[in-house]
Protein backbone atom coordinates (compact mmCIF):
# COMPACT_ATOMS: atom_id res chain seq x y z
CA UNK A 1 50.72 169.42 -46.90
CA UNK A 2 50.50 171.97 -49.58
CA UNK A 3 52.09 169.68 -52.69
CA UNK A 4 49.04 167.46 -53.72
CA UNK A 5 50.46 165.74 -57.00
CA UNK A 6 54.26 165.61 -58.30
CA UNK A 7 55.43 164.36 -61.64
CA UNK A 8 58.88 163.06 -62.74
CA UNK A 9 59.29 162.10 -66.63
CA UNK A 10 62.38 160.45 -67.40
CA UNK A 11 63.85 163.53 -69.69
CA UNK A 12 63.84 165.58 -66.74
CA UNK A 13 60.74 167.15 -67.02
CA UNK A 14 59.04 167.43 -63.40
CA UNK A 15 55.42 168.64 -62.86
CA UNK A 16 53.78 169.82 -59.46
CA UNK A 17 50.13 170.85 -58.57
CA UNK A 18 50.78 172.52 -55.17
CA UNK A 19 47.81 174.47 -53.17
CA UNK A 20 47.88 177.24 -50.58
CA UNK A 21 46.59 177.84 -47.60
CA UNK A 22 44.35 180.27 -49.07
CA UNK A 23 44.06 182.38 -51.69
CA UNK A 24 45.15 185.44 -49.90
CA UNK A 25 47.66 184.08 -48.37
CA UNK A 26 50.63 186.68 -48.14
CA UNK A 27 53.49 184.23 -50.36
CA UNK A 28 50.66 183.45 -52.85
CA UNK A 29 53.18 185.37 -55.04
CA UNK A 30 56.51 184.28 -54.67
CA UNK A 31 56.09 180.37 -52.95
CA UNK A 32 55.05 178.54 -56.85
CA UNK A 33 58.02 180.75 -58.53
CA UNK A 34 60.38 179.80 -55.50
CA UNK A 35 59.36 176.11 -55.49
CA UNK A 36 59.48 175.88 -58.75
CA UNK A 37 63.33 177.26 -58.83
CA UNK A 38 63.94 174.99 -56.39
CA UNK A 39 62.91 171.97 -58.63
CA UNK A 40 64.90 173.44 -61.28
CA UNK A 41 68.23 173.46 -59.02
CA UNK A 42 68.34 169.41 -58.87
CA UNK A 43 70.43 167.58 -60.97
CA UNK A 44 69.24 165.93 -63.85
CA UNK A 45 65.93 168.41 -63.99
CA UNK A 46 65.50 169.97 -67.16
CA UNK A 47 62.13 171.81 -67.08
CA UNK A 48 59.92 172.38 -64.04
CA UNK A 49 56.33 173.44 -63.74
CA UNK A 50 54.10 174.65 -60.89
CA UNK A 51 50.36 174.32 -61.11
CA UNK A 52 48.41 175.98 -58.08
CA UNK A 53 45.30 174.10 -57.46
CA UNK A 54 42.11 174.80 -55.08
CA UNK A 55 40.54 171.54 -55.22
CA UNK A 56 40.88 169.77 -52.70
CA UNK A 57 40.89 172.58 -50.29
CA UNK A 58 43.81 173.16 -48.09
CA UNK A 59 43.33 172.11 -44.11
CA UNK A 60 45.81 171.74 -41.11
CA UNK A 61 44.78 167.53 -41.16
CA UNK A 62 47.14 167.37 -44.96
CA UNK A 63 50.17 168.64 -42.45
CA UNK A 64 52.74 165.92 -41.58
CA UNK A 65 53.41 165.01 -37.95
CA UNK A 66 56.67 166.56 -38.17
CA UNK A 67 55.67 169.80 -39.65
CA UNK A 68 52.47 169.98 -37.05
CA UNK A 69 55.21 169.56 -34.24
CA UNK A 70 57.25 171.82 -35.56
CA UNK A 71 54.80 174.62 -35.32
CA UNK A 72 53.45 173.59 -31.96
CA UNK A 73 50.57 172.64 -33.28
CA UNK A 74 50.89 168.82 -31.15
């Protein structure tokens, strides 16, 4: 629920506007810099970017089934 928008180019450039749950949310810091790490450890990726967006805001209804289960929240 928190990655609204991700881009693969064929050269291996891969682009992702990701949101959080809020702004002070306590990994604000270090969840784009991990994800984006993360994106850069597949093969065939060549540059990664993380874009945090706002807009739309974040809510518990963009959570999958799985995830919402997962945290009890079923």
């Amino acid at each position: 629920g928190l990655i609204y928008k991700l881009d693969v180019e064929p050269s291996g450039r891969v682009s992702v506007s990701m949101t959080l749950t809020s702004p002070m949310c306590p990994v604000a810091e270090s969840l784009p810099p991990e994800v984006e790490s993360k994106i850069r450890s597949v093969e065939g990726v060549k540059e990664a970017a993380v874009e945090v967006v706002w807009d739309p805001p974040w809510s518990a209804e963009k959570m999958s089934e799985a995830a919402k289960l997962q945290l009890g929240m079923l």
